[in-house]
Protein backbone atom coordinates (compact mmCIF):
# COMPACT_ATOMS: atom_id res chain seq x y z
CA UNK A 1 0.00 0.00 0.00
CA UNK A 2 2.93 2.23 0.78
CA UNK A 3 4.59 1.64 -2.26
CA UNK A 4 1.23 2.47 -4.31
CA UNK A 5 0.79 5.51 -2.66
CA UNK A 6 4.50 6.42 -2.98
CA UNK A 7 4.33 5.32 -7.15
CA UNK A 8 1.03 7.68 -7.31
CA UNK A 9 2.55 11.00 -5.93
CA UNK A 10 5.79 9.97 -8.71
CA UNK A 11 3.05 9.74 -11.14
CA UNK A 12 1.65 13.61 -9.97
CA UNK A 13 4.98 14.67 -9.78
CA UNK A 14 5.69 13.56 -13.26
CA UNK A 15 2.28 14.62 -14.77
CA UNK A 16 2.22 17.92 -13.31
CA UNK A 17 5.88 18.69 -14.48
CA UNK A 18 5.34 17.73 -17.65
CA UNK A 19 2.41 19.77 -18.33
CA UNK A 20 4.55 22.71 -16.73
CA UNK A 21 6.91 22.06 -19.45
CA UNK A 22 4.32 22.70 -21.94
CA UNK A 23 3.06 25.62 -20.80
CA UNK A 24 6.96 26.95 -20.39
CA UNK A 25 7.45 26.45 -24.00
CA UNK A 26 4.82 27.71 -25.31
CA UNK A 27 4.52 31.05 -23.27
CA UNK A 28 8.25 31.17 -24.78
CA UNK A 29 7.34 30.60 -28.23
CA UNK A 30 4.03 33.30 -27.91
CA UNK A 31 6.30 36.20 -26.06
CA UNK A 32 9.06 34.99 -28.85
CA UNK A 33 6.94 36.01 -31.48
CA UNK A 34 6.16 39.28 -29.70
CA UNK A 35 10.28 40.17 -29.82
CA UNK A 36 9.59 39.41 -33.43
CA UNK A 37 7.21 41.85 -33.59
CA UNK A 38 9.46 44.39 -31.57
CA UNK A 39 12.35 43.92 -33.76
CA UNK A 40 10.24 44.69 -36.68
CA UNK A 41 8.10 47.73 -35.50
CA UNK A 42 10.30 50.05 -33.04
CA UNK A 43 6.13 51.70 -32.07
CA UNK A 44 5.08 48.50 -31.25
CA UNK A 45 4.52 48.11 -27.09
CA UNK A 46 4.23 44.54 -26.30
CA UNK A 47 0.84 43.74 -23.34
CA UNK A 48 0.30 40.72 -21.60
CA UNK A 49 -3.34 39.67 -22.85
CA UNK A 50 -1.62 39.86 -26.23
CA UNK A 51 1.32 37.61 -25.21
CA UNK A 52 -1.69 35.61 -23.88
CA UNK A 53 -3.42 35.31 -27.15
CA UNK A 54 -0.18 34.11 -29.05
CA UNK A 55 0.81 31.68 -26.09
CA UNK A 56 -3.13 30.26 -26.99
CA UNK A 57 -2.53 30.09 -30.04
CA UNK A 58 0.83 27.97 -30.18
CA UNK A 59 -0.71 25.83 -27.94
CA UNK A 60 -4.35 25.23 -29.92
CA UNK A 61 -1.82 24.93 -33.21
CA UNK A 62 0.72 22.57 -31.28
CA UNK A 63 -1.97 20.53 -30.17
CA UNK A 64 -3.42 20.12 -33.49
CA UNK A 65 -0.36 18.74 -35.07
CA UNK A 66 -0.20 16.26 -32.51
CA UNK A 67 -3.66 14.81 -32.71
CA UNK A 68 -3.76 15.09 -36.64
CA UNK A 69 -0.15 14.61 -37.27
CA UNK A 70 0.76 12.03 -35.17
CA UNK A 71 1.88 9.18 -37.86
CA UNK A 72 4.34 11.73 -39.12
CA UNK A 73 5.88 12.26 -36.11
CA UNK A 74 8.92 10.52 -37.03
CA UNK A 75 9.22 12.40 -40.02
CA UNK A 76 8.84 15.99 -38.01
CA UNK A 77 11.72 14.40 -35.47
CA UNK A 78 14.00 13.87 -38.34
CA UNK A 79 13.64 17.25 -39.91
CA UNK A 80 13.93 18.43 -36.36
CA UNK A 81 17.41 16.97 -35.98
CA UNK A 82 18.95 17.81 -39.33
CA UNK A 83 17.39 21.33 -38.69
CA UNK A 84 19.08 21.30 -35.41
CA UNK A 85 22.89 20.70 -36.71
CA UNK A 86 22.57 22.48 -40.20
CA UNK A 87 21.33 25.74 -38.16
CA UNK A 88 23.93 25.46 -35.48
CA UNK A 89 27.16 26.39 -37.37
CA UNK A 90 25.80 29.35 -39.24
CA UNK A 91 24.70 31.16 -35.88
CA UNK A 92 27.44 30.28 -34.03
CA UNK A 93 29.77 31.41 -36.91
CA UNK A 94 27.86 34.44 -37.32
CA UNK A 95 28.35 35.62 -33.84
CA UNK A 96 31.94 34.35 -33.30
CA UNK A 97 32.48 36.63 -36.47
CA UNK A 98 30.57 39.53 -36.37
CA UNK A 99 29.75 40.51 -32.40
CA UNK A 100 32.11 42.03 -30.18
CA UNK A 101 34.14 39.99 -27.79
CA UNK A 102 34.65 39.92 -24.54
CA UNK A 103 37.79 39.41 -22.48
CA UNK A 104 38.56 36.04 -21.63
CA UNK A 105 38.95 37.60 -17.93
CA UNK A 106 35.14 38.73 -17.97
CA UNK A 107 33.68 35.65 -19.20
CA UNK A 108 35.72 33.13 -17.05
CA UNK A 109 36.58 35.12 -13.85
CA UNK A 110 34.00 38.18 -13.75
CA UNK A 111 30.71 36.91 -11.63
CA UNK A 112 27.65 38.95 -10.58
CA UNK A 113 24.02 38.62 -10.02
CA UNK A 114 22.54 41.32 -11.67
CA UNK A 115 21.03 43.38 -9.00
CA UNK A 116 18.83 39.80 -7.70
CA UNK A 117 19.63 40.53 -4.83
CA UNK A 118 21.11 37.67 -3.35
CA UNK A 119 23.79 37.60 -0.46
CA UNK A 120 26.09 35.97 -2.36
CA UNK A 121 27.71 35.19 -5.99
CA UNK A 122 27.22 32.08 -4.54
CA UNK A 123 23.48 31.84 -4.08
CA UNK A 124 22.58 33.41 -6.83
CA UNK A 125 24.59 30.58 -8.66
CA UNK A 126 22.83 28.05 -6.90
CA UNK A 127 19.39 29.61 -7.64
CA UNK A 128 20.75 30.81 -11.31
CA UNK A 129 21.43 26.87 -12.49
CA UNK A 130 18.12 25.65 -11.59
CA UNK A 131 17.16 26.96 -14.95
CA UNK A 132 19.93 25.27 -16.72
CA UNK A 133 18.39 22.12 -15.33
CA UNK A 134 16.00 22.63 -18.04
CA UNK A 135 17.88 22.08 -21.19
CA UNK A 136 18.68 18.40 -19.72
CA UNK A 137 14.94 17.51 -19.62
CA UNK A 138 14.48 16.16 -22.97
CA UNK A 139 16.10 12.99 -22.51
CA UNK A 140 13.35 11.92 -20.17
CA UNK A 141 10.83 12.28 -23.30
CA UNK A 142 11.80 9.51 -25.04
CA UNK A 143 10.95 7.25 -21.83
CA UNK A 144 7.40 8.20 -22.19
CA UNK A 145 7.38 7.11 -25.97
CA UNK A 146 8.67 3.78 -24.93
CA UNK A 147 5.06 2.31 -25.90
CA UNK A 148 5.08 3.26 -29.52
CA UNK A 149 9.00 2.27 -29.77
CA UNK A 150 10.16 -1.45 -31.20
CA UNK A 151 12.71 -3.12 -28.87
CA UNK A 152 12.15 0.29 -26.47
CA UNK A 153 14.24 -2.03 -23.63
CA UNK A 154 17.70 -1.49 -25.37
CA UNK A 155 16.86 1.82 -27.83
CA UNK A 156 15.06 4.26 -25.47
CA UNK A 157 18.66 4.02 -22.82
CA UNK A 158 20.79 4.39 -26.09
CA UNK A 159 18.47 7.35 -27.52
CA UNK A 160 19.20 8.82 -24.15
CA UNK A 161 22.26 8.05 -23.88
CA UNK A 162 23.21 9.51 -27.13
CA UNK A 163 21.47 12.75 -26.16
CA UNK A 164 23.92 13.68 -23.76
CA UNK A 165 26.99 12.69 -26.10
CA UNK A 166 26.40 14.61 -28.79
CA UNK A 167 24.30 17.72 -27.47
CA UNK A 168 26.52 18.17 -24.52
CA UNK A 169 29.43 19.15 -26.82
CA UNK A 170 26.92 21.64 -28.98
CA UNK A 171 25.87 22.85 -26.16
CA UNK A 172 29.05 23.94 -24.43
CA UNK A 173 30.16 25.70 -27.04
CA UNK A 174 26.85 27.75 -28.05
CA UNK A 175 27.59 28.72 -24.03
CA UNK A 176 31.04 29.93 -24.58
CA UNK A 177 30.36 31.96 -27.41
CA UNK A 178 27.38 33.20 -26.12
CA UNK A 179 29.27 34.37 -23.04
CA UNK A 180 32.09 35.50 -25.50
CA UNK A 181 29.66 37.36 -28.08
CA UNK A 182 26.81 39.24 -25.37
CA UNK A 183 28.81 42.27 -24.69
CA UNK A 184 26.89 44.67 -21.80
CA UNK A 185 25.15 42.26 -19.69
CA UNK A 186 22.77 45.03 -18.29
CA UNK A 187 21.51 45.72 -22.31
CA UNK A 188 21.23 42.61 -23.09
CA UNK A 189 18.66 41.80 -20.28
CA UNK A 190 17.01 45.06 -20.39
CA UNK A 191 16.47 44.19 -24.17
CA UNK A 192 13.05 45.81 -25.12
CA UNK A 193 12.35 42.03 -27.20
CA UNK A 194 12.57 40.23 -23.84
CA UNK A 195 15.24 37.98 -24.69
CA UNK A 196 18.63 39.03 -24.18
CA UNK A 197 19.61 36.71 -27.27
CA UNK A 198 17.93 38.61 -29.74
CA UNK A 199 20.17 41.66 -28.34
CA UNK A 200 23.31 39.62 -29.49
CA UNK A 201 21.70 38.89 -32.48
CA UNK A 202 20.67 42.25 -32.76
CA UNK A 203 24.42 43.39 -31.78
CA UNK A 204 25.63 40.93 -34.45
CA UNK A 205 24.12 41.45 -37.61
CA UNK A 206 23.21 45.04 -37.00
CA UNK A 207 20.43 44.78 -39.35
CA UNK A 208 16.67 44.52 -38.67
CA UNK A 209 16.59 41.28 -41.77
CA UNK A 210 19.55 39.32 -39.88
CA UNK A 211 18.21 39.72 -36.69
CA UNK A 212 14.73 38.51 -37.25
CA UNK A 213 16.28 35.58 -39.68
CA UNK A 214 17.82 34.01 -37.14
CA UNK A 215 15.25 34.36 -34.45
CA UNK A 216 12.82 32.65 -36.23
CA UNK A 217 15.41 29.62 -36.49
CA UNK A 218 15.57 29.81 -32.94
CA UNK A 219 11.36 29.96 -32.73
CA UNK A 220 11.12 27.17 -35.23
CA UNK A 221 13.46 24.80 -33.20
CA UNK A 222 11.28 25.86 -29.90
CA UNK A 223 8.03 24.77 -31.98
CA UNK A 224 9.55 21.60 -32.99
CA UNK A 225 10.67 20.84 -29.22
CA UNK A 226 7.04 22.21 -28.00
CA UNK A 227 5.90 19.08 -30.54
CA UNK A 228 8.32 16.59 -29.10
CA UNK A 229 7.59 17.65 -25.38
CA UNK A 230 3.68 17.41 -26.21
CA UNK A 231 3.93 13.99 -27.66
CA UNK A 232 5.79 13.17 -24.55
CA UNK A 233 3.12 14.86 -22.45
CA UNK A 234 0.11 13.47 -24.10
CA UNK A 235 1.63 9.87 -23.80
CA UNK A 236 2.69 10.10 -20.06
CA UNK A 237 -1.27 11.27 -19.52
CA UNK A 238 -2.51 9.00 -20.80
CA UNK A 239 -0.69 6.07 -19.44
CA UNK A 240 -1.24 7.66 -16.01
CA UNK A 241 -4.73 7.72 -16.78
CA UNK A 242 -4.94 4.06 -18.15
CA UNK A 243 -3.36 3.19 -14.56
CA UNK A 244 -6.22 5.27 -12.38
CA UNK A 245 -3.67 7.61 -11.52
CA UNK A 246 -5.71 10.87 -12.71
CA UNK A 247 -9.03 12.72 -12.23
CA UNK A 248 -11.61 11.28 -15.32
CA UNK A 249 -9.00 8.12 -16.00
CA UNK A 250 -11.57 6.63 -18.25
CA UNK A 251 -12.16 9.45 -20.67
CA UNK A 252 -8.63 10.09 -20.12
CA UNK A 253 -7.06 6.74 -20.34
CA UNK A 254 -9.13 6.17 -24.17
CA UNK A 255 -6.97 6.39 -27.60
CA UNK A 256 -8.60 7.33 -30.47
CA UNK A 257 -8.45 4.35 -33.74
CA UNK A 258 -8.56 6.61 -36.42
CA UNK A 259 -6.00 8.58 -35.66
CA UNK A 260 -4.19 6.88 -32.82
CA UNK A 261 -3.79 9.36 -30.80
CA UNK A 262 -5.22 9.94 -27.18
CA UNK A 263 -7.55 12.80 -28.45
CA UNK A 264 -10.84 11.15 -28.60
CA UNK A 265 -13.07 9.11 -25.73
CA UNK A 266 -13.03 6.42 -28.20
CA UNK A 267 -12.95 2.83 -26.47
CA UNK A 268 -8.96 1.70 -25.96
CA UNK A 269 -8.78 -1.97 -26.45
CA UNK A 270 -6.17 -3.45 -24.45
């Protein structure tokens, strides 16, 4: 009974974090566009119930692909990944090229918190990489597609295994020349766009065309992660909910034949 109990608050924990995620990445892609929008029309003064609207909207048209689309998910995860490399090296060439540098000494030895608040460099470290916990998430994904997956025992630990051996890498050096390439720190987050990236992009190109050109590579990759992380979602639900784990586990826990997809309260044979 204890161990029920203990597996059912997991399953919470997991189900409610997972639908956080979603609602991260799409309030990122709807206040993304917005910076679009700012980059594009200097008069333009960005409101909340408008960020609202466009967060709606990314979710509705998310959604959508992922009840309707589902068969070609595979497809969308391969364009994802060739997306992913072939748009790396021209934005990290771009900015290693065009944006000032900073010294080595600022990037590697100069530490502050930016007015947070905290006592402490060291605090606001601890609180700062809490948030860098989130780029690590996605290898958990695949573990909630292990259903739809043939032979998931040995290729969902490889899949996420492999995640960490080739992004890691990638990632570590977008960092460095991120740190390298984002010149006044207090700009960059008082940015006007809301993203202190689009400043270095901004500082970069120094043109209104390169700047939103490479934005929208960065939105398109966030919509094609949203995707990934809503398949994930969707599929964790609904396994919860086949289990009696959730509120309305019935309607819930049903797939629908047609489009195979948990989207409809059509009966799910097991």
């Amino acid at each position: 009974m204890l161990r029920y109990h203990a597996d059912n608050r997991l399953g919470w924990l997991s189900a409610v974090s997972w639908q956080s995620i979603i609602a991260i990445d799409s309030y990122i892609v709807g206040v993304m566009i917005q910076g679009l929008i700012v980059i594009n029309d200097a008069s333009y003064i960005p409101t909340r119930w408008q960020g609202t609207l466009l967060i709606i909207a990314s979710v509705i048209c998310i959604g959508l692909f992922n009840i309707f689309a589902a068969k070609r998910l595979p497809l969308a995860e391969g364009v994802f990944v060739t997306f992913h490399v072939f748009a790396f090296f021209p934005i990290i060439i771009i900015l290693l090229v065009l944006s000032p540098k900073q010294s080595a000494h600022d990037v590697f030895l100069n530490f502050t918190d930016n007015g947070a608040g905290w006592p402490n460099v060291g605090w606001a470290t601890l609180v700062g990489q809490v948030s860098t916990m989130f780029v690590v998430l996605g290898s958990d994904s695949v573990a909630h597609m292990a259903e739809e997956i043939e032979d998931a025992g040995l290729v969902v630990p490889k899949s996420m295994v492999w995640t960490f051996l080739l992004n890691v890498p990638f990632t570590f050096g977008l960092l460095i020349t991120y740190l390298f390439c984002i010149g006044n720190v207090a700009d960059a987050i008082a940015s006007p766009t809301g993203f202190p990236f689009i400043y270095v992009f901004q500082t970069a190109t120094g043109t209104v065309g390169g700047t939103t050109g490479m934005t929208v590579v960065i939105l398109l990759l966030l919509i094609m992660i949203t995707i990934s992380s809503m398949a994930s979602t969707s599929r964790q639900t609904f396994a919860f909910a086949r289990d009696n784990g959730l509120p309305f586990s019935k309607w819930l826990g049903h797939v629908s034949r047609p489009l195979l997809s948990p989207a409809h309260p059509t009966q799910f044979a097991h």
